[in-house]
C-alpha atoms as a PDB file:
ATOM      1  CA  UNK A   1     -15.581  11.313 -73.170  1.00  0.00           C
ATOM      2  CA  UNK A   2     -14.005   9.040 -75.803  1.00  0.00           C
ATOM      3  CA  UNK A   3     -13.931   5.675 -73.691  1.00  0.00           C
ATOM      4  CA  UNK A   4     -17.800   5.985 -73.326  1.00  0.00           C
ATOM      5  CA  UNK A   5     -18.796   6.767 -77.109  1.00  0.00           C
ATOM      6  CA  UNK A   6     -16.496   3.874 -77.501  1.00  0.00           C
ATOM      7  CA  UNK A   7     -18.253   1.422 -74.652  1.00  0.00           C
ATOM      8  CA  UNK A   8     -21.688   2.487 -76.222  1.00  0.00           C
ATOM      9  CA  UNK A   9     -20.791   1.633 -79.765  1.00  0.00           C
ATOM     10  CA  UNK A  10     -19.060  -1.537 -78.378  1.00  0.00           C
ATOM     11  CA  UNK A  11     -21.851  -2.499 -76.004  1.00  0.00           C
ATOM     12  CA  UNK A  12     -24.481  -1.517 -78.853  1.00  0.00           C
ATOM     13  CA  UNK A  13     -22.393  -4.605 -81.405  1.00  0.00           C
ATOM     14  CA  UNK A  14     -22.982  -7.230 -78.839  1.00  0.00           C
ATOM     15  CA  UNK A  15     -26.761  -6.634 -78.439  1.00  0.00           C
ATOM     16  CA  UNK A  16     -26.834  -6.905 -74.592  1.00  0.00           C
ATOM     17  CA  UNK A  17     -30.291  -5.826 -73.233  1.00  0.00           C
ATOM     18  CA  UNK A  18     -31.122  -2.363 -72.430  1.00  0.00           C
ATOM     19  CA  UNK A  19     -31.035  -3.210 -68.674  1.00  0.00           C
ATOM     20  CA  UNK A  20     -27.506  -4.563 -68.867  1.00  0.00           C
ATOM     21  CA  UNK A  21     -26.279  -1.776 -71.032  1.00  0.00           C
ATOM     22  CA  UNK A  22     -27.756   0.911 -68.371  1.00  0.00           C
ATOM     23  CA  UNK A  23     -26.376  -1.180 -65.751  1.00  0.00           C
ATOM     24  CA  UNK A  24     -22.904  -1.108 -67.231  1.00  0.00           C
ATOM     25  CA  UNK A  25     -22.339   2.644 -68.306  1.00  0.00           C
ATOM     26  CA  UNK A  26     -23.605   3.853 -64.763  1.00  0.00           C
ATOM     27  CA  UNK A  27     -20.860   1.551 -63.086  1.00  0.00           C
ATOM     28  CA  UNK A  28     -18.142   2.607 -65.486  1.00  0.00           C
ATOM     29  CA  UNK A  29     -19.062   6.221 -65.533  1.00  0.00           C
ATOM     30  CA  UNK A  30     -19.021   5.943 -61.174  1.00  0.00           C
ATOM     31  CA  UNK A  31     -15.350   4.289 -61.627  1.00  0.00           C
ATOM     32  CA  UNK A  32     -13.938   6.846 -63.968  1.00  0.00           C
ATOM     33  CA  UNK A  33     -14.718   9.413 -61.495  1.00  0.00           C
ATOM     34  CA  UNK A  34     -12.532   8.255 -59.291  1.00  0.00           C
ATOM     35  CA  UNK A  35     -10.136   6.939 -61.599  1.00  0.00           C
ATOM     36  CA  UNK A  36     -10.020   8.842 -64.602  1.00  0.00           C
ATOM     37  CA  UNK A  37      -6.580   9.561 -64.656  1.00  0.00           C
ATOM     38  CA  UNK A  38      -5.587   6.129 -63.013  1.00  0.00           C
ATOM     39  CA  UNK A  39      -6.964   3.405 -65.009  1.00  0.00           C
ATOM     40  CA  UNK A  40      -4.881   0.354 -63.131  1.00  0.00           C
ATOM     41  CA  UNK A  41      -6.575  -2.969 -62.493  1.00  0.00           C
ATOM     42  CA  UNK A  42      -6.226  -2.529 -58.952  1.00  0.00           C
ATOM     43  CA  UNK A  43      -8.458   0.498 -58.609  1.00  0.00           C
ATOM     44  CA  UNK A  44     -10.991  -1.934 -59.525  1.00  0.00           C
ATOM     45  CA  UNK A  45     -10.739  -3.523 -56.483  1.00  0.00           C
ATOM     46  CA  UNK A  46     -10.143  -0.049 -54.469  1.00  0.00           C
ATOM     47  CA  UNK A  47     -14.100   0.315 -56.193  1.00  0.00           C
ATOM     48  CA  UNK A  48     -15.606  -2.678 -55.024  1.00  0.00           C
ATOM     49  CA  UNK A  49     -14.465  -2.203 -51.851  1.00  0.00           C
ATOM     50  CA  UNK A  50     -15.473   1.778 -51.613  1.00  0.00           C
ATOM     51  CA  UNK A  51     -18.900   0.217 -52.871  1.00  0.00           C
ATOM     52  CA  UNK A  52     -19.521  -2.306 -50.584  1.00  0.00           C
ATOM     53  CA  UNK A  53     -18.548  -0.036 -47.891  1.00  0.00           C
ATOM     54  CA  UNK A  54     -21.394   2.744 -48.897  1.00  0.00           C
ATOM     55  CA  UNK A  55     -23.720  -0.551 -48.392  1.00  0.00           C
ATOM     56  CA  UNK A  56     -23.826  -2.356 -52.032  1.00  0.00           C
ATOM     57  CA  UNK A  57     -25.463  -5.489 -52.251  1.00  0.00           C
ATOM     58  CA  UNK A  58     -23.472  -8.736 -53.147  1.00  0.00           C
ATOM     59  CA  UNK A  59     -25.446  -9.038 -56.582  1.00  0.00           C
ATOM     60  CA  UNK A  60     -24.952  -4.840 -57.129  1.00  0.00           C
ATOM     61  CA  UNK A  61     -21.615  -5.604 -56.815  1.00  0.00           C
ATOM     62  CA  UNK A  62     -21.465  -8.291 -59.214  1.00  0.00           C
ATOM     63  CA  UNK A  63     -22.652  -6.255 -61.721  1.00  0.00           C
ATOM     64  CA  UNK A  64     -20.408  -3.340 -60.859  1.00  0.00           C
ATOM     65  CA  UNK A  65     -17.146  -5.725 -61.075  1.00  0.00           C
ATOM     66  CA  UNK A  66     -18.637  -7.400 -64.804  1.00  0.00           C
ATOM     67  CA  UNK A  67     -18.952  -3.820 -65.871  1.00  0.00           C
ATOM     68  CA  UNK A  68     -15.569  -2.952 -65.513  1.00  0.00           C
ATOM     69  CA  UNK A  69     -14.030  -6.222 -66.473  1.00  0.00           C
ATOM     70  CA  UNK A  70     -16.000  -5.412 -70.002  1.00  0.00           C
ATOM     71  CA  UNK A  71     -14.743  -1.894 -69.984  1.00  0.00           C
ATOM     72  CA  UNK A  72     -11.114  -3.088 -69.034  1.00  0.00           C
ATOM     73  CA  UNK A  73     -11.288  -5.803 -71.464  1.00  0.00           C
ATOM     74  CA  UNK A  74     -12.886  -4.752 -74.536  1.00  0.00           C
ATOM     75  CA  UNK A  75     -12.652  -1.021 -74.342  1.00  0.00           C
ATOM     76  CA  UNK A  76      -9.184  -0.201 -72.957  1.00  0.00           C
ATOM     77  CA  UNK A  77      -7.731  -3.455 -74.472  1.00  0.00           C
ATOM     78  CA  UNK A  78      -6.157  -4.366 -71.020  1.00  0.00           C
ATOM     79  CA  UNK A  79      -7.046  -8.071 -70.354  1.00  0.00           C
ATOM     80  CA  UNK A  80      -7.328  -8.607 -66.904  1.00  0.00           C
ATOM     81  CA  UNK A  81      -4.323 -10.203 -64.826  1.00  0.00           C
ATOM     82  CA  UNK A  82      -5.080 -10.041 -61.133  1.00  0.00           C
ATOM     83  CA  UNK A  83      -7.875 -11.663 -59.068  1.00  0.00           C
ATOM     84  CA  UNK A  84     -10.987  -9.732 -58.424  1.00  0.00           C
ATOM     85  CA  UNK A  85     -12.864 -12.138 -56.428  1.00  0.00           C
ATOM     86  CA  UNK A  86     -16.583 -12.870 -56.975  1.00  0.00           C
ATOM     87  CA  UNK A  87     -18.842 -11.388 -54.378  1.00  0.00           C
ATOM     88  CA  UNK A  88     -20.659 -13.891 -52.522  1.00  0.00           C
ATOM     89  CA  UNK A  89     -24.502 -13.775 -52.703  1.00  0.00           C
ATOM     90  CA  UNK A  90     -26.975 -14.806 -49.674  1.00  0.00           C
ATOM     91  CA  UNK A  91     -29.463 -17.595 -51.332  1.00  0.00           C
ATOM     92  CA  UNK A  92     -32.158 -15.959 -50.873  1.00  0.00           C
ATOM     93  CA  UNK A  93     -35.419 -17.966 -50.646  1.00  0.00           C
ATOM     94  CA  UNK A  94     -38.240 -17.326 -53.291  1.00  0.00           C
ATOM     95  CA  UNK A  95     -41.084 -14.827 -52.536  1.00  0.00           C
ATOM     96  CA  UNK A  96     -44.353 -16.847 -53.639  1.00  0.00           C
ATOM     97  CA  UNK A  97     -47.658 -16.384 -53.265  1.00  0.00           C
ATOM     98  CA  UNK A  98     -50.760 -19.191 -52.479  1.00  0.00           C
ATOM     99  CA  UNK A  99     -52.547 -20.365 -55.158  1.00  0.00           C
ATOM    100  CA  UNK A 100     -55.811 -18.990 -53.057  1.00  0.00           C
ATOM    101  CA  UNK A 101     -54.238 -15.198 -53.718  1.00  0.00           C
ATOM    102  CA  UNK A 102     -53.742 -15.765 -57.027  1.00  0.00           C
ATOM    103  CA  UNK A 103     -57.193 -16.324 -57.683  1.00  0.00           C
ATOM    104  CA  UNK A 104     -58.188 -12.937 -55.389  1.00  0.00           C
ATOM    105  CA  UNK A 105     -55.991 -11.295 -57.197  1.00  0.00           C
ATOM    106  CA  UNK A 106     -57.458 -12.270 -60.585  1.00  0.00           C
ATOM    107  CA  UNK A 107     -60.832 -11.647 -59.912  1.00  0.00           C
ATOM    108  CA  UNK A 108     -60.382  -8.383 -58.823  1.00  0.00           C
ATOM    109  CA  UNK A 109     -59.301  -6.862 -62.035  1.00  0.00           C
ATOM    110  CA  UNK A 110     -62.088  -6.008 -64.029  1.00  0.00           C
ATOM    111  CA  UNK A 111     -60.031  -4.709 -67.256  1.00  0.00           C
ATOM    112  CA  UNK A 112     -59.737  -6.793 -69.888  1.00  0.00           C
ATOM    113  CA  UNK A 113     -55.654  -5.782 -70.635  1.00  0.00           C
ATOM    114  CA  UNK A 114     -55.021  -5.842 -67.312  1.00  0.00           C
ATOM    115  CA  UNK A 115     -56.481  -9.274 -66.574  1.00  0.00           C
ATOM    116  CA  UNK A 116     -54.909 -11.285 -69.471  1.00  0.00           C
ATOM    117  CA  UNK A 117     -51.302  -9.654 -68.381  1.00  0.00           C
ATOM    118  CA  UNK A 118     -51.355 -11.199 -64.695  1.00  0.00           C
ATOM    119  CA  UNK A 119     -52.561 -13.941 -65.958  1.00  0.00           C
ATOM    120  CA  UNK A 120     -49.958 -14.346 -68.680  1.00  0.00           C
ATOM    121  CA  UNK A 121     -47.567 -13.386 -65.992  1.00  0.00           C
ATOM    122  CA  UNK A 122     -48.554 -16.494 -63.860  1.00  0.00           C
ATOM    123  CA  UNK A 123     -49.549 -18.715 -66.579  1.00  0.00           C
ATOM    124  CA  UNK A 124     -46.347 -18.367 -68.191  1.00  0.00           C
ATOM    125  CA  UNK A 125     -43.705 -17.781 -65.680  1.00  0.00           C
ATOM    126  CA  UNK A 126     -42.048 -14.716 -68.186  1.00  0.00           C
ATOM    127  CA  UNK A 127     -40.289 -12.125 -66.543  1.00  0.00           C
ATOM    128  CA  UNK A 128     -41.539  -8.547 -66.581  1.00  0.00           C
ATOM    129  CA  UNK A 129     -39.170  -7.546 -68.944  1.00  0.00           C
ATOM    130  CA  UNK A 130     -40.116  -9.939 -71.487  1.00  0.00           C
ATOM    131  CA  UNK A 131     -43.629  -9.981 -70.909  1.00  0.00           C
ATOM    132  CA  UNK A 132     -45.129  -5.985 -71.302  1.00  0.00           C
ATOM    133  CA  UNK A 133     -42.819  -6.421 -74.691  1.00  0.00           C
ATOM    134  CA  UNK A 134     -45.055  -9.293 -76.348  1.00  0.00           C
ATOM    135  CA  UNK A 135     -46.036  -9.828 -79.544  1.00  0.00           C
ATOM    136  CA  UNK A 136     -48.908 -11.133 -80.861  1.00  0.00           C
ATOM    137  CA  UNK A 137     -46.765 -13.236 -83.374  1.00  0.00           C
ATOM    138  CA  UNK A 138     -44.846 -14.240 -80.536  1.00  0.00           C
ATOM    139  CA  UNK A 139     -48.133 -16.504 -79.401  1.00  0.00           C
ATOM    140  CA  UNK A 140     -48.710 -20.038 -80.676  1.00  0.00           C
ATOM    141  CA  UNK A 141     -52.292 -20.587 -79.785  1.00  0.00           C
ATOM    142  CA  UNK A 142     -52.949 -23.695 -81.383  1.00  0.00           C
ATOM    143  CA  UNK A 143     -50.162 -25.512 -79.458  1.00  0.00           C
ATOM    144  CA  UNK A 144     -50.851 -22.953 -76.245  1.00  0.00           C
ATOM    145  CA  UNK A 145     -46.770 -22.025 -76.397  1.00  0.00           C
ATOM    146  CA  UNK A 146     -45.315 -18.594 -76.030  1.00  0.00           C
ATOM    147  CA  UNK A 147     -42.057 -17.576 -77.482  1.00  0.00           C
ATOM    148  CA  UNK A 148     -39.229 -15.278 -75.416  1.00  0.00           C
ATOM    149  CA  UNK A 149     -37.468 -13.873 -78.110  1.00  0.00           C
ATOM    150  CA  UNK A 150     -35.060 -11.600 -76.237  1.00  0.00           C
ATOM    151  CA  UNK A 151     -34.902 -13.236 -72.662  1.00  0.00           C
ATOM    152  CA  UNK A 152     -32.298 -12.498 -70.136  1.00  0.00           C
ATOM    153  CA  UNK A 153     -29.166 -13.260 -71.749  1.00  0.00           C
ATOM    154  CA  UNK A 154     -30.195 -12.454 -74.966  1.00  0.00           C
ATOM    155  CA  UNK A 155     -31.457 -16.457 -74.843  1.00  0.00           C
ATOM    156  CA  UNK A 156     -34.928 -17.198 -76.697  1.00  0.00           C
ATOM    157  CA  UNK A 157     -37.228 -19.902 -75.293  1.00  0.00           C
ATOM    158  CA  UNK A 158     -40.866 -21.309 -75.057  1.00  0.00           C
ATOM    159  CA  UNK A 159     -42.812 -21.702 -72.571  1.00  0.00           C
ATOM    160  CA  UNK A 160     -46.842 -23.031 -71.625  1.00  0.00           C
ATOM    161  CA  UNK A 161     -50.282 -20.747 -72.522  1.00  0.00           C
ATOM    162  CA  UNK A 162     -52.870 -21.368 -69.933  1.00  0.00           C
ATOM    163  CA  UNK A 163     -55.868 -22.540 -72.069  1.00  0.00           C
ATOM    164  CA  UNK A 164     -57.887 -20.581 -69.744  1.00  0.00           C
ATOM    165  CA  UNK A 165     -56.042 -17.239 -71.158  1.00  0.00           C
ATOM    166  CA  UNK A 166     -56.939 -17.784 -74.962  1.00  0.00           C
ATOM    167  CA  UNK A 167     -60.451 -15.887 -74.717  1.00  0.00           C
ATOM    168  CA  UNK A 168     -59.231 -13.309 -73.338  1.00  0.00           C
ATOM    169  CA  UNK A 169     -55.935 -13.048 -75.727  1.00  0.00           C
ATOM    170  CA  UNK A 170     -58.374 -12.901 -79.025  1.00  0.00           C
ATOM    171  CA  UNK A 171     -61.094 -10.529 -76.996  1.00  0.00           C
ATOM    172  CA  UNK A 172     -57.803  -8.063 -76.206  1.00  0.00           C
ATOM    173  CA  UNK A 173     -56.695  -8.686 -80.163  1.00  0.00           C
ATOM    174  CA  UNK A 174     -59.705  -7.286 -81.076  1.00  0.00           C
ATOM    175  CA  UNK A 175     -59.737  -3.965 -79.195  1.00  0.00           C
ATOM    176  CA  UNK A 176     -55.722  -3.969 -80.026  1.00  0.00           C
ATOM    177  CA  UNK A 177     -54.920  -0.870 -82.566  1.00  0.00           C
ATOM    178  CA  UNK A 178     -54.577  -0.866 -85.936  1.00  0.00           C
ATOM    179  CA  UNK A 179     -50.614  -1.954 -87.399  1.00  0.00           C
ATOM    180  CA  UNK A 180     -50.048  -2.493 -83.575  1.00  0.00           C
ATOM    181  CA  UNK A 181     -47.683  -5.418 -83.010  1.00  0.00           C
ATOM    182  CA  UNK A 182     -47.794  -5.904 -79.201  1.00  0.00           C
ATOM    183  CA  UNK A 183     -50.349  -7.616 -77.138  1.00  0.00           C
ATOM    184  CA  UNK A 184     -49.931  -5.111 -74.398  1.00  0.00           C
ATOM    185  CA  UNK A 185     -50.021  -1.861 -75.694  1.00  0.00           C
ATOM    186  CA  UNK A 186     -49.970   1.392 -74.329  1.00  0.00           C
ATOM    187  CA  UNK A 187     -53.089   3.442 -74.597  1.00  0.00           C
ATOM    188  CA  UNK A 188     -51.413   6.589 -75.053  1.00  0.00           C
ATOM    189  CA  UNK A 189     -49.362   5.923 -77.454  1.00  0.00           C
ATOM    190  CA  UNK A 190     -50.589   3.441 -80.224  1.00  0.00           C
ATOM    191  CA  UNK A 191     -47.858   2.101 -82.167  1.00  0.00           C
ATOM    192  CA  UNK A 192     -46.080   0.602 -78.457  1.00  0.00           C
ATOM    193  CA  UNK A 193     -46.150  -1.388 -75.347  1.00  0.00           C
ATOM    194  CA  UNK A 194     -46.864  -0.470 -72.046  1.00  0.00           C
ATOM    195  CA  UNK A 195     -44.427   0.233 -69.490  1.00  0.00           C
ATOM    196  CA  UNK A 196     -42.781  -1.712 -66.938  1.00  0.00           C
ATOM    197  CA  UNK A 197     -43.947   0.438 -64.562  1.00  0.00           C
ATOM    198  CA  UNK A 198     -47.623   0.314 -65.781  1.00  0.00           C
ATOM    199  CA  UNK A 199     -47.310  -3.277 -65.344  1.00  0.00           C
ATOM    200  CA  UNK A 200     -46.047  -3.032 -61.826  1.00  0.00           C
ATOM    201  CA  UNK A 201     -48.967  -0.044 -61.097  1.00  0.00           C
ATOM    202  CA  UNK A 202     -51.926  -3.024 -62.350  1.00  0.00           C
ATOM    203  CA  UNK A 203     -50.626  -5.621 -59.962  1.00  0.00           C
ATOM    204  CA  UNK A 204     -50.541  -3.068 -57.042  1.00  0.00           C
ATOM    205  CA  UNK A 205     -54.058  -1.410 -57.778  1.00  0.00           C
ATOM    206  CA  UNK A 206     -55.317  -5.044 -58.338  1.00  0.00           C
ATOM    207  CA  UNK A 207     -53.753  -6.356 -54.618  1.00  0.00           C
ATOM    208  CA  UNK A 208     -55.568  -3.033 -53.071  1.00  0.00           C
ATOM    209  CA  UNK A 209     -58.819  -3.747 -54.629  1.00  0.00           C
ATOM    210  CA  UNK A 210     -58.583  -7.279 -53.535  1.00  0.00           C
ATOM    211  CA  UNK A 211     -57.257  -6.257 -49.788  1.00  0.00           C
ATOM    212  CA  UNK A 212     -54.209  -8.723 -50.207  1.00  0.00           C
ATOM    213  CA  UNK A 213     -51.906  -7.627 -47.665  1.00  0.00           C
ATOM    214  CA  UNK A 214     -48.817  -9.615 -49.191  1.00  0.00           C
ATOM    215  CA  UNK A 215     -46.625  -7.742 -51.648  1.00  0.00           C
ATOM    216  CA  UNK A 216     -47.146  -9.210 -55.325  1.00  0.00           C
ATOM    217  CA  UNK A 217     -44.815  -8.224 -58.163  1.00  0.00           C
ATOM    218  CA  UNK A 218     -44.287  -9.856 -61.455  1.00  0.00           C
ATOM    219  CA  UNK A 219     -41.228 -11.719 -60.070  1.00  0.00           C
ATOM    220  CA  UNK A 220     -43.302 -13.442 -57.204  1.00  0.00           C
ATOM    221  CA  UNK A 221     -46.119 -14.089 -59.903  1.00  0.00           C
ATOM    222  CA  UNK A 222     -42.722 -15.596 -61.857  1.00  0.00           C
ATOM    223  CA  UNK A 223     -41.547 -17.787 -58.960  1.00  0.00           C
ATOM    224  CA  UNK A 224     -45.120 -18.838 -57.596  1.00  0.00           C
ATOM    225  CA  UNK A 225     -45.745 -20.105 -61.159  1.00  0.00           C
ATOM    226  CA  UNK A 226     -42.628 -22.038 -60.683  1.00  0.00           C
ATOM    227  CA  UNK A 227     -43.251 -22.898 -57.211  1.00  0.00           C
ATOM    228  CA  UNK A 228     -46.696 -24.693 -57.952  1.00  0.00           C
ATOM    229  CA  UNK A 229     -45.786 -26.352 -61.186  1.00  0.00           C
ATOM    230  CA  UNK A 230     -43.316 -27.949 -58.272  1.00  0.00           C
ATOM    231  CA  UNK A 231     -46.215 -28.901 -56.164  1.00  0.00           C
ATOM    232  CA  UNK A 232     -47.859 -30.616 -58.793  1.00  0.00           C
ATOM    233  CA  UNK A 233     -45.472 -33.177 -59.618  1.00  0.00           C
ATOM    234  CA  UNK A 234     -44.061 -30.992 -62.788  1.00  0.00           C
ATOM    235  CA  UNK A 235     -40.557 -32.204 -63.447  1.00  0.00           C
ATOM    236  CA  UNK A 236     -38.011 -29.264 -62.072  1.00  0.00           C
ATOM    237  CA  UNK A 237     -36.062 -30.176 -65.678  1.00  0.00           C
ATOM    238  CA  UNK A 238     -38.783 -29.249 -67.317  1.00  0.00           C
ATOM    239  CA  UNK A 239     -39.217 -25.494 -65.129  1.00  0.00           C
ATOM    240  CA  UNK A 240     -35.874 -25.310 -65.605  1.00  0.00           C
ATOM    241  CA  UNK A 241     -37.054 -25.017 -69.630  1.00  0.00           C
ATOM    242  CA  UNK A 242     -39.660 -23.249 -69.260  1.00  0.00           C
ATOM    243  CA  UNK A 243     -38.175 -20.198 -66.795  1.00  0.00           C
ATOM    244  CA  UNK A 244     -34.943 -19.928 -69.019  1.00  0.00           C
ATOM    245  CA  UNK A 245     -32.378 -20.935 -66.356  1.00  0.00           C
ATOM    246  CA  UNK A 246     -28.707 -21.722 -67.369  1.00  0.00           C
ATOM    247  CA  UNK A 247     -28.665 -24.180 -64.027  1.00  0.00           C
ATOM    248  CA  UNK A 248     -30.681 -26.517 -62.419  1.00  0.00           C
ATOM    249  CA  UNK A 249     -29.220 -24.776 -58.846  1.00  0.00           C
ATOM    250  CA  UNK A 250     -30.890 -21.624 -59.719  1.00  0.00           C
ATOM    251  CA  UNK A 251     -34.489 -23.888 -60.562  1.00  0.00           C
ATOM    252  CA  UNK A 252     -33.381 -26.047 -57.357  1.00  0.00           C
ATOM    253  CA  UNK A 253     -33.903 -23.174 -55.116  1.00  0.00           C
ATOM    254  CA  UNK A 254     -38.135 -23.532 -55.294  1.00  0.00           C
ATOM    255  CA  UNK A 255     -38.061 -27.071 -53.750  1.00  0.00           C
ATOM    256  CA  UNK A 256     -36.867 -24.928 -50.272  1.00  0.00           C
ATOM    257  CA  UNK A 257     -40.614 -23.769 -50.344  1.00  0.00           C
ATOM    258  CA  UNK A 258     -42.911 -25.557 -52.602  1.00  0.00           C
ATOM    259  CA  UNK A 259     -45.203 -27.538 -49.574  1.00  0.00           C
ATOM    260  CA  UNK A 260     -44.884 -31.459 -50.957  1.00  0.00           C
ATOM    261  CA  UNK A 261     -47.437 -33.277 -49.888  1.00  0.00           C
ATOM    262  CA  UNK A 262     -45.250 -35.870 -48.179  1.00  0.00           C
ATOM    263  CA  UNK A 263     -48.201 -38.091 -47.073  1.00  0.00           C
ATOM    264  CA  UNK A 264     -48.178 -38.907 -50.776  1.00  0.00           C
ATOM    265  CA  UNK A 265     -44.687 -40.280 -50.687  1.00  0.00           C
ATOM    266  CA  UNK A 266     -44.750 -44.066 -50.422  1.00  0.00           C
ATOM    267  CA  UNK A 267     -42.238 -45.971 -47.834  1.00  0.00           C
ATOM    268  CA  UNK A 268     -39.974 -48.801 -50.395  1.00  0.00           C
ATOM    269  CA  UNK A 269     -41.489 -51.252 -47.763  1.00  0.00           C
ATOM    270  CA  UNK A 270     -44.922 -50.592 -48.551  1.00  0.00           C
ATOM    271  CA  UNK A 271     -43.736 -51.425 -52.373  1.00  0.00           C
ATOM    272  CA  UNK A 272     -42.546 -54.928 -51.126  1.00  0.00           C
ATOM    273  CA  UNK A 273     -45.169 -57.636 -51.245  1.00  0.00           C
ATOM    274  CA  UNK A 274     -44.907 -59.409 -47.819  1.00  0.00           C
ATOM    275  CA  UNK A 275     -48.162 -61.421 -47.792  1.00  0.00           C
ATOM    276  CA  UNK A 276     -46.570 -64.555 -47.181  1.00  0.00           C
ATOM    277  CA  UNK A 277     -45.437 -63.137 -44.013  1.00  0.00           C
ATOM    278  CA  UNK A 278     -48.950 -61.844 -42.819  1.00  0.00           C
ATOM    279  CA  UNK A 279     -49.582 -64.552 -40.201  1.00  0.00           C
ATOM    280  CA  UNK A 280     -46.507 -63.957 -38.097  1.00  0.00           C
ATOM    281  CA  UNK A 281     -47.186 -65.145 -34.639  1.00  0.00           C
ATOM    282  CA  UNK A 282     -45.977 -62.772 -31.654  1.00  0.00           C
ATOM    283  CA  UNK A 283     -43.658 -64.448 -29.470  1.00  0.00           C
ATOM    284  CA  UNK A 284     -45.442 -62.262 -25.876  1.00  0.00           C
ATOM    285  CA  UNK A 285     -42.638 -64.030 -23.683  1.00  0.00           C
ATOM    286  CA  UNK A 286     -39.813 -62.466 -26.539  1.00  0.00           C
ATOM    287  CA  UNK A 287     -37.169 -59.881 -24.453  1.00  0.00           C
ATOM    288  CA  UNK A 288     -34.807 -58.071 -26.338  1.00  0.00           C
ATOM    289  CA  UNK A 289     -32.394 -58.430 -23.417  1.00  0.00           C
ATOM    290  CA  UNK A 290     -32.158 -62.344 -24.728  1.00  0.00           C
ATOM    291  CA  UNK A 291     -30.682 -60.982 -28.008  1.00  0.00           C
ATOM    292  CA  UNK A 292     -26.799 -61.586 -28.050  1.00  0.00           C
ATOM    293  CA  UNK A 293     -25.721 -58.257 -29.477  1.00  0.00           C
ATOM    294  CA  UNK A 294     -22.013 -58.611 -29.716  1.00  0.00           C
ATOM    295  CA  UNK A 295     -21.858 -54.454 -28.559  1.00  0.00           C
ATOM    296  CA  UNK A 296     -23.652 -53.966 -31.563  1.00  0.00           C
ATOM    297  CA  UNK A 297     -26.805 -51.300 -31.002  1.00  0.00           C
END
């Protein structure tokens, strides 16, 4: 079909991510369909309603109704003019794990690659996506930085290197292949990276061999990095930086479980100094009944 050589090569131009393009052409291939022979703007919302009623989340939806805004607006050349509303998304409260786990979960994986990726996962707060596709030039070990070249949103950033993590980087460098760019790479096939799902298979063999019942993927590894750095006092300006968000809301949503130590927190009174006032005498015949309030409580 014409329209979807067209949406590839468009799609392809603008150098969204691999996800996003997937994403996009399954959602616009679902809508024509239905609708191949009538593309109006209100079929779109005829979709997202049909979708939500066979059980789509609010963020699946969200995706399907950018899809076919692109596809409306840059492929059929048919800006949009009515209101498809935004579906609403439940704030859904981090998944994070204790530090104690972390540590279990670290010391139960004996290989050397497998190691230095949770760790870097952790360590680093990258996403999964941007992580098993590392490069060693992407590493600045001297200043213990990492570079995201193609984060989500095509946006590159830097973010922290554990110094604990270095050994291991420069042991892994030396067992990686020959003309191999990526830290991670795949054993089978020399000249790549692992796959996201061979990073998601080490975290779950690594939980079972450490018995942790919890579920641990690289997004909880993502927001418990987050989640401590909050704990420790870290500036949530500077996570904001270092995870890649757009908004402070989306960086705000860790203080609803990082566990601040509140007995830390100082009262402004106890800031005050009030010595002068340290021999105030106790009136024992004072009654508060004596008081001439006025109605005032």
């Amino acid at each position: 079909m014409q329209q979807i050589n067209d949406f590839e090569q468009d799609i392809e131009i603008r150098c969204y991510s691999q996800r996003t393009k997937k994403s996009y052409l399954f959602h616009i291939k679902k809508f024509l369909i239905c609708y191949h022979n009538d593309l109006r703007q209100e079929n779109i919302l005829r979709h997202l309603n049909y979708l939500k009623n066979k059980g789509y989340s609010p963020a699946s939806l969200s995706v399907a109704r950018a899809a076919l805004i692109y596809f409306f607006t840059h492929i059929l050349k048919k800006p949009i003019t009515i209101n498809i509303p935004v579906p609403k998304r439940k704030q859904a409260i981090p998944k994070v794990v204790d530090k104690a786990v972390i540590v279990k979960l670290i010391q139960a994986t004996k290989n050397l690659k497998h190691r230095t990726l949770i760790e870097l996962l952790y360590s680093s707060g990258t996403r999964l996506e941007e992580t098993h596709k590392l490069k060693w030039e992407d590493l600045d070990l001297v200043n213990r930085l990492v570079k995201v070249v193609n984060g989500k949103g095509s946006k590159e950033r830097l973010t922290i290197l554990s110094v604990g993590i270095i050994n291991h980087l420069l042991d892994l460098q030396a067992q990686c292949p020959k003309n191999n760019p990526y830290i991670f790479f795949s054993s089978q096939r020399p000249d790549t990276y692992i796959s996201s799902k061979t990073v998601q298979k080490v975290i779950e063999n690594s939980c079972r061999k450490a018995q942790i019942q919890t579920k641990v993927t690289p997004h909880v590894l993502r927001h418990s990095f987050a989640t401590h750095l909050l704990e420790d006092g870290v500036d949530i300006r500077y996570i904001q930086a270092l995870l890649g968000h757009s908004s402070i809301k989306t960086t705000q949503g860790y203080t609803r479980v990082a566990k601040t130590n509140i007995v830390k927190i100082k009262s402004p009174l106890d800031t005050l100094d009030l010595t002068e006032n340290q021999n105030v005498k106790t009136n024992d015949n004072y009654s508060e009944s004596k008081v001439k309030t006025n109605g005032e409580s």
